[in-house]
PDB file of N, CA and C in Angstrom:
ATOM      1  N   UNK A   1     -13.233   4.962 -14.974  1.00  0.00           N
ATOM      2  CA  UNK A   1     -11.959   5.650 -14.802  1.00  0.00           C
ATOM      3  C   UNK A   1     -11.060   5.367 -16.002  1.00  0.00           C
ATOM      4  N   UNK A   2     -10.565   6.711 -16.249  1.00  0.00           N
ATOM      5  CA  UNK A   2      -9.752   6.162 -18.013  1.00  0.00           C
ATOM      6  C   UNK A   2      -8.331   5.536 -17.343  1.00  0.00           C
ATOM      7  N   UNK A   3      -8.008   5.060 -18.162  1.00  0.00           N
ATOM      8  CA  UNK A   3      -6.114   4.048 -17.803  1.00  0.00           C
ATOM      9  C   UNK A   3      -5.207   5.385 -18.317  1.00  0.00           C
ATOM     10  N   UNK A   4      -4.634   5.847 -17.555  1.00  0.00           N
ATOM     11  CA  UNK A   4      -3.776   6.797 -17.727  1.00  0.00           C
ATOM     12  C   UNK A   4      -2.474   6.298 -18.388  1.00  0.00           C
ATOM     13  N   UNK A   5      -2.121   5.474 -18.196  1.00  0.00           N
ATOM     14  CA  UNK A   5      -0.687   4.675 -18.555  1.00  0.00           C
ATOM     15  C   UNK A   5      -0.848   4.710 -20.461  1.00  0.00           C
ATOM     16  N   UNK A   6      -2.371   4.599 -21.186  1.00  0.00           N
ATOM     17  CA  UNK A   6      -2.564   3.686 -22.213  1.00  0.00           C
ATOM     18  C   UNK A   6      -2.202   2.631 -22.356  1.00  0.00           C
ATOM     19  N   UNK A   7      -2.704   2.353 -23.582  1.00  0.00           N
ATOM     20  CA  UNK A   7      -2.081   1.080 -24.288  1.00  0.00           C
ATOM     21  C   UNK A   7      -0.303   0.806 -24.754  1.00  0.00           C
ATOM     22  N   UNK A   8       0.144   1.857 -24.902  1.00  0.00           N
ATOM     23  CA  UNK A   8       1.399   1.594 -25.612  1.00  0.00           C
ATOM     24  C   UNK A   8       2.163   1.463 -24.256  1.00  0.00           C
ATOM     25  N   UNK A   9       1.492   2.006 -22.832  1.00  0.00           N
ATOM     26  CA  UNK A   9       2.582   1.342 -21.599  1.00  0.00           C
ATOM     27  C   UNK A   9       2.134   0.108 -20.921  1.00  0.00           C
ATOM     28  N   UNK A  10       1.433  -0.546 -21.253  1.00  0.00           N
ATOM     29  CA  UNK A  10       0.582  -1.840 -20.984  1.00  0.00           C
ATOM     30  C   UNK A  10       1.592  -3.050 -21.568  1.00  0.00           C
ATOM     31  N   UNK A  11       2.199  -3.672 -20.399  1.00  0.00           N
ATOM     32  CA  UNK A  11       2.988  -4.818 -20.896  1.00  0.00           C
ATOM     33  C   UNK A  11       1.734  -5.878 -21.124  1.00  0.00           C
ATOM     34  N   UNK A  12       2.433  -6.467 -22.245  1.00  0.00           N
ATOM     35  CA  UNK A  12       0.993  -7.198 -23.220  1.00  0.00           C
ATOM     36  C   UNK A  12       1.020  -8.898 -22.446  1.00  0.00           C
ATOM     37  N   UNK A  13       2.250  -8.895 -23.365  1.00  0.00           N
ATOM     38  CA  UNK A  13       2.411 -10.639 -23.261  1.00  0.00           C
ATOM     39  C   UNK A  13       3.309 -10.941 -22.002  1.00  0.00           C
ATOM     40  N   UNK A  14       4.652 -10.824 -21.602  1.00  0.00           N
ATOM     41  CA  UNK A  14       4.947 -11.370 -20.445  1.00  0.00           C
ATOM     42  C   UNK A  14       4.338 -10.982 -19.082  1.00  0.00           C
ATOM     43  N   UNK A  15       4.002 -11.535 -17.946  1.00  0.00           N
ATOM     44  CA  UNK A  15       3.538 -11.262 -17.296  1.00  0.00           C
ATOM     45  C   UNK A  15       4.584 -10.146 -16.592  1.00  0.00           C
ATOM     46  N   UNK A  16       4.323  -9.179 -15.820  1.00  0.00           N
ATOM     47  CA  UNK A  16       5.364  -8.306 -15.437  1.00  0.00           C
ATOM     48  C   UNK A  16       6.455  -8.990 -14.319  1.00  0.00           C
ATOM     49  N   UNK A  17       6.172  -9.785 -13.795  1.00  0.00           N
ATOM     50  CA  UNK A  17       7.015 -11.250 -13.174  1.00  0.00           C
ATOM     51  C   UNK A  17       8.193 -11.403 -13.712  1.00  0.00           C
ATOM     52  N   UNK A  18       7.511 -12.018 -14.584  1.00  0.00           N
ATOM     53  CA  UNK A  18       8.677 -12.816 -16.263  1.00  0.00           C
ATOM     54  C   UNK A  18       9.402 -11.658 -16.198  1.00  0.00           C
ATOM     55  N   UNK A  19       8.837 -10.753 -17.025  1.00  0.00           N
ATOM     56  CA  UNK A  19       9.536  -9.514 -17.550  1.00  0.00           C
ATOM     57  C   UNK A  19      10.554  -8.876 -16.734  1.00  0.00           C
ATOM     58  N   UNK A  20      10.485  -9.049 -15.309  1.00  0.00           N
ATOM     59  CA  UNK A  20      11.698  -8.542 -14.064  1.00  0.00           C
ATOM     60  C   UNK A  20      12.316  -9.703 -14.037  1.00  0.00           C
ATOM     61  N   UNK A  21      12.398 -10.801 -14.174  1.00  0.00           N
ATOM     62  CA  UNK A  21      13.254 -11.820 -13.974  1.00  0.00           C
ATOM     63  C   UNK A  21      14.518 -11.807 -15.026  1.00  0.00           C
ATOM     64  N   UNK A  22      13.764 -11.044 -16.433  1.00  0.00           N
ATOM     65  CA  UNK A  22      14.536 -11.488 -17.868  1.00  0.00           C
ATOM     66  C   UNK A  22      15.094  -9.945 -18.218  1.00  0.00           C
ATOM     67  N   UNK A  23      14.779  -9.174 -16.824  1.00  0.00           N
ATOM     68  CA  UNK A  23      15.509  -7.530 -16.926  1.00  0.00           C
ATOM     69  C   UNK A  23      16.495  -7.574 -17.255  1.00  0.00           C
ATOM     70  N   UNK A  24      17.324  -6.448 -18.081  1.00  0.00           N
ATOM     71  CA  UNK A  24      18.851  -6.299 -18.371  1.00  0.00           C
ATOM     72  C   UNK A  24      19.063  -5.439 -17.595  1.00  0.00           C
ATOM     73  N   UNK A  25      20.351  -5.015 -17.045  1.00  0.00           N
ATOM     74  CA  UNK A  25      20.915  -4.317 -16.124  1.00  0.00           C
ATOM     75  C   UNK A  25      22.017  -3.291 -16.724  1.00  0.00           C
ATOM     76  N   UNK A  26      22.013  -2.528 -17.023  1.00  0.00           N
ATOM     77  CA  UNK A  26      23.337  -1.404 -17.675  1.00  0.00           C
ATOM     78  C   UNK A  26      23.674  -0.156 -17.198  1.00  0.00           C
ATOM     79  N   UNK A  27      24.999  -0.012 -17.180  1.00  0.00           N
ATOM     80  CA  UNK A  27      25.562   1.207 -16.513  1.00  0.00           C
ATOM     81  C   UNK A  27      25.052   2.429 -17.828  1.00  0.00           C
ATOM     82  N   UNK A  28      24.553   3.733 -17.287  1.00  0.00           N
ATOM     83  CA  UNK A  28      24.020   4.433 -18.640  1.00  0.00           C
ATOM     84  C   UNK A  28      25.136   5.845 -18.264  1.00  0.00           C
ATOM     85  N   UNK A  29      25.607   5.900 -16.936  1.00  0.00           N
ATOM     86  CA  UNK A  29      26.881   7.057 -16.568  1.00  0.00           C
ATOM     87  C   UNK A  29      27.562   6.413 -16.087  1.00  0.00           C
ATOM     88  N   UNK A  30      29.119   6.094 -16.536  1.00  0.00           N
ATOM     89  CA  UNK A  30      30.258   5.475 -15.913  1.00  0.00           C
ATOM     90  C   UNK A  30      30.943   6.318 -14.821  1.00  0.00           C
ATOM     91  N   UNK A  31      30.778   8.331 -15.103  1.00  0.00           N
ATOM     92  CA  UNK A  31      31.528   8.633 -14.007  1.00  0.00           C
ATOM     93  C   UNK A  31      30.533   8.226 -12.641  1.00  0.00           C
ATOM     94  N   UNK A  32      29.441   8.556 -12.573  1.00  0.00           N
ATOM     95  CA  UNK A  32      28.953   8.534 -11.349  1.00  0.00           C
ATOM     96  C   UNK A  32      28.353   7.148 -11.129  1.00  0.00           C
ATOM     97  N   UNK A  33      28.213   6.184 -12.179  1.00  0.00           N
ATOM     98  CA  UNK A  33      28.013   4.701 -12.218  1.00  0.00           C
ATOM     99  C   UNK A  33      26.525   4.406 -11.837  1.00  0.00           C
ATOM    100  N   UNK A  34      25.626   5.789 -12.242  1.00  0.00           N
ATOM    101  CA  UNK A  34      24.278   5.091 -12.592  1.00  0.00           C
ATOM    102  C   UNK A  34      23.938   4.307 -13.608  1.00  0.00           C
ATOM    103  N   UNK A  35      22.831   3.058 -13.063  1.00  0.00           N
ATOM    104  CA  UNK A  35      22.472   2.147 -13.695  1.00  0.00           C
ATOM    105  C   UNK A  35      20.934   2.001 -13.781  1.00  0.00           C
ATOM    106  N   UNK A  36      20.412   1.336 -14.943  1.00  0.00           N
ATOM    107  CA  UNK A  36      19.288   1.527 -15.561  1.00  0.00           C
ATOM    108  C   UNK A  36      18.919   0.272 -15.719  1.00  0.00           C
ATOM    109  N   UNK A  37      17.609  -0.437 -15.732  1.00  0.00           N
ATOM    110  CA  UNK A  37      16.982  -1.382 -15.776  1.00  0.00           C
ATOM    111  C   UNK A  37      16.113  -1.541 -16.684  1.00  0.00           C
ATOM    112  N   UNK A  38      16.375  -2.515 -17.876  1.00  0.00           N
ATOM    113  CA  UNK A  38      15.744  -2.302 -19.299  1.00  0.00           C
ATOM    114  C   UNK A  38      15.075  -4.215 -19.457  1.00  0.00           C
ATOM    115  N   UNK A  39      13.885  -3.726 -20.174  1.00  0.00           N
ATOM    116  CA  UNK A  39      13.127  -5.014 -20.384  1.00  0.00           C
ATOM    117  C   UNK A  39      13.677  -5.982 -21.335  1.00  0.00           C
ATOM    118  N   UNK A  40      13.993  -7.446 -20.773  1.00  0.00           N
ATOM    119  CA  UNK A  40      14.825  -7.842 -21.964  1.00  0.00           C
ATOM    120  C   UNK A  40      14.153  -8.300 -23.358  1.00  0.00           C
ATOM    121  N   UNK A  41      15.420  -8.405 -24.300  1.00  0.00           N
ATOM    122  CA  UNK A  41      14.588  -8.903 -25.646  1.00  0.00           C
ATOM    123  C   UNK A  41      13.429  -9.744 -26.103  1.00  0.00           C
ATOM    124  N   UNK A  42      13.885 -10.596 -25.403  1.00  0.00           N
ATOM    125  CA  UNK A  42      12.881 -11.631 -25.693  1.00  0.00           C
ATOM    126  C   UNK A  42      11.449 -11.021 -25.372  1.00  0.00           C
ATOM    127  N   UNK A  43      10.948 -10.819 -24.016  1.00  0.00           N
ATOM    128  CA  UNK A  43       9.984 -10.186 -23.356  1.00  0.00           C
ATOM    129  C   UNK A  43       9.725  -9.038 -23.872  1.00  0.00           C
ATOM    130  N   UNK A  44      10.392  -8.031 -24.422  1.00  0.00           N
ATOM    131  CA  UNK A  44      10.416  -6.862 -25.367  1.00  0.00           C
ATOM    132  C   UNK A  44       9.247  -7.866 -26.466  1.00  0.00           C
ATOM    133  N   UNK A  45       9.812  -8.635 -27.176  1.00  0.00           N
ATOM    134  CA  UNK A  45       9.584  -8.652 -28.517  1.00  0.00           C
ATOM    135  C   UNK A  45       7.919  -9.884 -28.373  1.00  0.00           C
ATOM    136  N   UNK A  46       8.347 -10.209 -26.942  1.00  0.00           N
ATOM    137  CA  UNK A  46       6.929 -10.953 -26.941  1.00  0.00           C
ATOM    138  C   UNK A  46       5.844  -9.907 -26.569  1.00  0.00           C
ATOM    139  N   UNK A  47       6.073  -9.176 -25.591  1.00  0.00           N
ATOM    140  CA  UNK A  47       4.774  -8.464 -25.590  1.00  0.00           C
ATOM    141  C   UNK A  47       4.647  -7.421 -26.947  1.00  0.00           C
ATOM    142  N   UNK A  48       5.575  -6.869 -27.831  1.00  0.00           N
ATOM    143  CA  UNK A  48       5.296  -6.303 -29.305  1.00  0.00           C
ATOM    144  C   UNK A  48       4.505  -7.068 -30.311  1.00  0.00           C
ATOM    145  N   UNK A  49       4.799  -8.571 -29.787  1.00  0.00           N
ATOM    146  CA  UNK A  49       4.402  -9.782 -30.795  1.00  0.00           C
ATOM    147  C   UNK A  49       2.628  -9.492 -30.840  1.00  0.00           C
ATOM    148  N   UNK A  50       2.332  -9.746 -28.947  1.00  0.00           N
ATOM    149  CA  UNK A  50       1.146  -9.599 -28.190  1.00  0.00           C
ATOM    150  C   UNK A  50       0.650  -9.048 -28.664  1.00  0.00           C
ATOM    151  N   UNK A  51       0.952  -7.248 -28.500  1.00  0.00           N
ATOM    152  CA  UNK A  51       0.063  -6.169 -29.043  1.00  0.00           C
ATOM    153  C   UNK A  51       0.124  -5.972 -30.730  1.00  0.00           C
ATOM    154  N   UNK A  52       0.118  -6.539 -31.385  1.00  0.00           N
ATOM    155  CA  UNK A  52      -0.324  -6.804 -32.843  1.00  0.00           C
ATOM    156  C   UNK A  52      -0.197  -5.408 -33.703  1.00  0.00           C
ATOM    157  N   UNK A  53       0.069  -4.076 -33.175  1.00  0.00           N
ATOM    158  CA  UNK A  53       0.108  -3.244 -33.691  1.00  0.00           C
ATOM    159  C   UNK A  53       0.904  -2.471 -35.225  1.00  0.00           C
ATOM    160  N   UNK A  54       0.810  -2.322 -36.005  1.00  0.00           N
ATOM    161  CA  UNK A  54       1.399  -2.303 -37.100  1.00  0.00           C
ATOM    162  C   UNK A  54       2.857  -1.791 -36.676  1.00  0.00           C
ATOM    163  N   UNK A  55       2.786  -0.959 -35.877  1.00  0.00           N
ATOM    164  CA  UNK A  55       4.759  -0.464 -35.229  1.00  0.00           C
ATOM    165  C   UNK A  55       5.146  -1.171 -34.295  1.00  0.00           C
ATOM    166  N   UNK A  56       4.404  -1.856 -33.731  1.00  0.00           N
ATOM    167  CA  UNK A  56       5.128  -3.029 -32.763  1.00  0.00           C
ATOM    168  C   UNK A  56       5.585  -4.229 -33.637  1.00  0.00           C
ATOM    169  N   UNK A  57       5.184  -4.414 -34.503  1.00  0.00           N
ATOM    170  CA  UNK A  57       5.486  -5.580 -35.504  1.00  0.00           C
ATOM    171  C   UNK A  57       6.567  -5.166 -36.322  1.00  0.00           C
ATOM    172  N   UNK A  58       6.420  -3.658 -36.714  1.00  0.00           N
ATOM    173  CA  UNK A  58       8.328  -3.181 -37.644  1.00  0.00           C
ATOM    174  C   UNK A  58       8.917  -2.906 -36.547  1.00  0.00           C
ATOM    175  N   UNK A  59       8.978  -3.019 -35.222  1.00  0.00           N
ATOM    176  CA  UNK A  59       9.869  -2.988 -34.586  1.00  0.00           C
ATOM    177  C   UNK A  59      10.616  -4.490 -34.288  1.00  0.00           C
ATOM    178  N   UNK A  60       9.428  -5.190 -33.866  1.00  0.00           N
ATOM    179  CA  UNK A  60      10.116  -7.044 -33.581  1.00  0.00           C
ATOM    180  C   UNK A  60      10.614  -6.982 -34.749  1.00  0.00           C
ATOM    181  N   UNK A  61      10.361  -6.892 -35.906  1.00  0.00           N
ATOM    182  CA  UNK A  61      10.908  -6.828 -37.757  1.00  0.00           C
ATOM    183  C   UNK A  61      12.633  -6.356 -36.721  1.00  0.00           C
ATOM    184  N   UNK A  62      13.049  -4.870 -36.925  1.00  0.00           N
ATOM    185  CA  UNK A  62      14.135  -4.467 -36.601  1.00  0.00           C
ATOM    186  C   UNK A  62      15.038  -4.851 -35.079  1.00  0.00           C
ATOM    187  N   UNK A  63      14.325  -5.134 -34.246  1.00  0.00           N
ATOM    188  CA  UNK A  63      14.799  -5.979 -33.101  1.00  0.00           C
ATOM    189  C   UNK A  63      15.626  -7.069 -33.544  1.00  0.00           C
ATOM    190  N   UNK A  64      14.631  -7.973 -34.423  1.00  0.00           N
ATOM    191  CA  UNK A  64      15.438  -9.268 -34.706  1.00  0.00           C
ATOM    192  C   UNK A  64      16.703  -9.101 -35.680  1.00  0.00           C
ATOM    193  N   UNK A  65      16.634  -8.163 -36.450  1.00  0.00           N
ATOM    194  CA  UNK A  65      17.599  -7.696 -37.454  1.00  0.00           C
ATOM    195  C   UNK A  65      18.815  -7.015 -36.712  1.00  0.00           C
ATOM    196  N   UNK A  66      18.769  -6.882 -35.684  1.00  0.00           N
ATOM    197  CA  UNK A  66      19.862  -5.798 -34.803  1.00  0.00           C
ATOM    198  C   UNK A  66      20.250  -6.956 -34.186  1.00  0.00           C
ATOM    199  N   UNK A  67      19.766  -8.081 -33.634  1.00  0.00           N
ATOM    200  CA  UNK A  67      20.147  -9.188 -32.866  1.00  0.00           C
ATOM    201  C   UNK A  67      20.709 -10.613 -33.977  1.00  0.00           C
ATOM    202  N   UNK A  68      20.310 -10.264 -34.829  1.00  0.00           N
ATOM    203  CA  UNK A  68      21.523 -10.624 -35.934  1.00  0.00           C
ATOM    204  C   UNK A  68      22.336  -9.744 -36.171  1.00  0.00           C
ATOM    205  N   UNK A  69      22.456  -8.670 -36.572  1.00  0.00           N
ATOM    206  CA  UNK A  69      23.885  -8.541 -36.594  1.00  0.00           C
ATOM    207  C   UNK A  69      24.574  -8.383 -35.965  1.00  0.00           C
ATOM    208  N   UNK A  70      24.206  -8.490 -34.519  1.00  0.00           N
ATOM    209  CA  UNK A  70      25.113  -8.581 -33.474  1.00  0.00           C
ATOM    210  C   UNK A  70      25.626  -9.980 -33.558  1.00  0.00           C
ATOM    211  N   UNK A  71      25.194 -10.849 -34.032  1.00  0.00           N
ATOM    212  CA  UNK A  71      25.562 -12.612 -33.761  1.00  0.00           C
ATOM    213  C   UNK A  71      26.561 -12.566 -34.810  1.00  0.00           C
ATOM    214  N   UNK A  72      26.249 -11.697 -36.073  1.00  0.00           N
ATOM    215  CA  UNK A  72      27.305 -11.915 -37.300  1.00  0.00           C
ATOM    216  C   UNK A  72      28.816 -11.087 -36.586  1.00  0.00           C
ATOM    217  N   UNK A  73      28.531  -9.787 -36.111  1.00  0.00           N
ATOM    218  CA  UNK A  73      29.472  -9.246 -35.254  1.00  0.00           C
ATOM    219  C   UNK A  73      30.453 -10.062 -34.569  1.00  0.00           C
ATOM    220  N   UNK A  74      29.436 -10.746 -33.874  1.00  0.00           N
ATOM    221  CA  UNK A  74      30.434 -11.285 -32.917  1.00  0.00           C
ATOM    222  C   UNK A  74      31.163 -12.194 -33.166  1.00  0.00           C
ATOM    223  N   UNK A  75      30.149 -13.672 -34.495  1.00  0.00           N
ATOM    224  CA  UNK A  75      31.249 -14.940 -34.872  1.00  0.00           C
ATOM    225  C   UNK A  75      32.299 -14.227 -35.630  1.00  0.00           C
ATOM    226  N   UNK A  76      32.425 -13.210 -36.534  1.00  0.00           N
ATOM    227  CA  UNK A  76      33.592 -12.797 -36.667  1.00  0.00           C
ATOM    228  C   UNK A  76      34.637 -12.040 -35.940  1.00  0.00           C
ATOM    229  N   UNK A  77      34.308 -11.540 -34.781  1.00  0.00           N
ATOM    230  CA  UNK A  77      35.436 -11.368 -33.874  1.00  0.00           C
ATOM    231  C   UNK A  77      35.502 -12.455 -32.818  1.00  0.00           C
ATOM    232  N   UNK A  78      35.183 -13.432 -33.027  1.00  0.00           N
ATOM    233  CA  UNK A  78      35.164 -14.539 -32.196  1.00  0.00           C
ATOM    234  C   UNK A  78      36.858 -14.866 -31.934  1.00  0.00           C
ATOM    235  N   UNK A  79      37.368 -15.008 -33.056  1.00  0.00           N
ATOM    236  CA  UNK A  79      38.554 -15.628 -33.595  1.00  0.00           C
ATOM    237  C   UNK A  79      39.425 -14.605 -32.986  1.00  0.00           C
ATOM    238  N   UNK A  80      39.718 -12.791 -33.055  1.00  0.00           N
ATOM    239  CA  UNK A  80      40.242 -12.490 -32.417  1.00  0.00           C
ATOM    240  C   UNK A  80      40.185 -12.318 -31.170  1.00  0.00           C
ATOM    241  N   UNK A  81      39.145 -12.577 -30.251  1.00  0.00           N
ATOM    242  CA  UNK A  81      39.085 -12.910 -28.608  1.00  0.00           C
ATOM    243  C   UNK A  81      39.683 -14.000 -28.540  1.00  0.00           C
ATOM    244  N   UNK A  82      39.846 -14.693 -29.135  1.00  0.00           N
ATOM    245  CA  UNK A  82      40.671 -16.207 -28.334  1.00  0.00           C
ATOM    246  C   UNK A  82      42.359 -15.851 -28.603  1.00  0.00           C
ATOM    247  N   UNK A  83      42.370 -15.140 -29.805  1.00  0.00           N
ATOM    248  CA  UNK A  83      43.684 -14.909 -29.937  1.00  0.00           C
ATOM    249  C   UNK A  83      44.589 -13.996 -28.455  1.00  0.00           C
ATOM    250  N   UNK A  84      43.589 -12.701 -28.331  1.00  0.00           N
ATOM    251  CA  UNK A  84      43.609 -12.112 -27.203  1.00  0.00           C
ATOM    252  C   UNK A  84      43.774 -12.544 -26.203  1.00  0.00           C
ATOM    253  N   UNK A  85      43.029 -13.745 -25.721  1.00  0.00           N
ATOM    254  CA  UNK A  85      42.930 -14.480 -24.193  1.00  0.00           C
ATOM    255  C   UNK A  85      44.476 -15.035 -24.327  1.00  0.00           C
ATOM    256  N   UNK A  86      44.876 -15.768 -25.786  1.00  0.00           N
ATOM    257  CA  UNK A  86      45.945 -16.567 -25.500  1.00  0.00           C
ATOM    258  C   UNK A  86      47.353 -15.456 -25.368  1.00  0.00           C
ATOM    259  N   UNK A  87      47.070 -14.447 -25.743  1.00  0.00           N
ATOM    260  CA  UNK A  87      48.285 -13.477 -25.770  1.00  0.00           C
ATOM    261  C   UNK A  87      48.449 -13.150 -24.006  1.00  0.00           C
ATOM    262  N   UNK A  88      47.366 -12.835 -23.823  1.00  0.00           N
ATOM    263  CA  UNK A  88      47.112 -12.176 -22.369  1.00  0.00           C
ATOM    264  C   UNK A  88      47.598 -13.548 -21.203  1.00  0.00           C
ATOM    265  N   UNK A  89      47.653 -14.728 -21.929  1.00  0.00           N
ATOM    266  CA  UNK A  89      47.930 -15.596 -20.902  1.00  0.00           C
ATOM    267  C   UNK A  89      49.433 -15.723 -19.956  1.00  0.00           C
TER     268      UNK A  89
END
């Protein structure tokens, strides 16, 4: 019997367990407040790691590059959230 799903829907490395435990949760329509259930990074980038594939590998490449600049993002607005909290106090 062929695997209908293939390979590219075959979670590799986390077990699908893991992978619901480390789910992200996001609103994707605010008027009607549907929400969507997305595999998290880490588990993303381990089972890409897993499947060894030349585009699963420039993707962990760009994953990790987007999750830095979110960290650079954020230590520089770090400074104005505290300013914020203390205004708002």
């Amino acid at each position: 019997m062929k695997d209908l799903a293939g390979p590219s829907l075959a979670l590799t490395a986390p077990t699908i367990d893991a992978a619901w435990e480390g789910r992200v949760e996001a609103v994707i329509d605010t008027k009607c407040r549907l929400k969507a259930v997305f595999i998290g990074r880490d588990d993303l980038t381990a089972s890409k790691l897993a499947a060894s594939r030349l585009r699963d590998l420039a993707h962990v490449e760009e994953i990790r590059e987007a999750g830095e600049r979110r960290r650079i993002a954020s230590d520089i607005l770090a400074p104005t959230r505290i300013m914020i909290a203390r205004v708002l106090r």
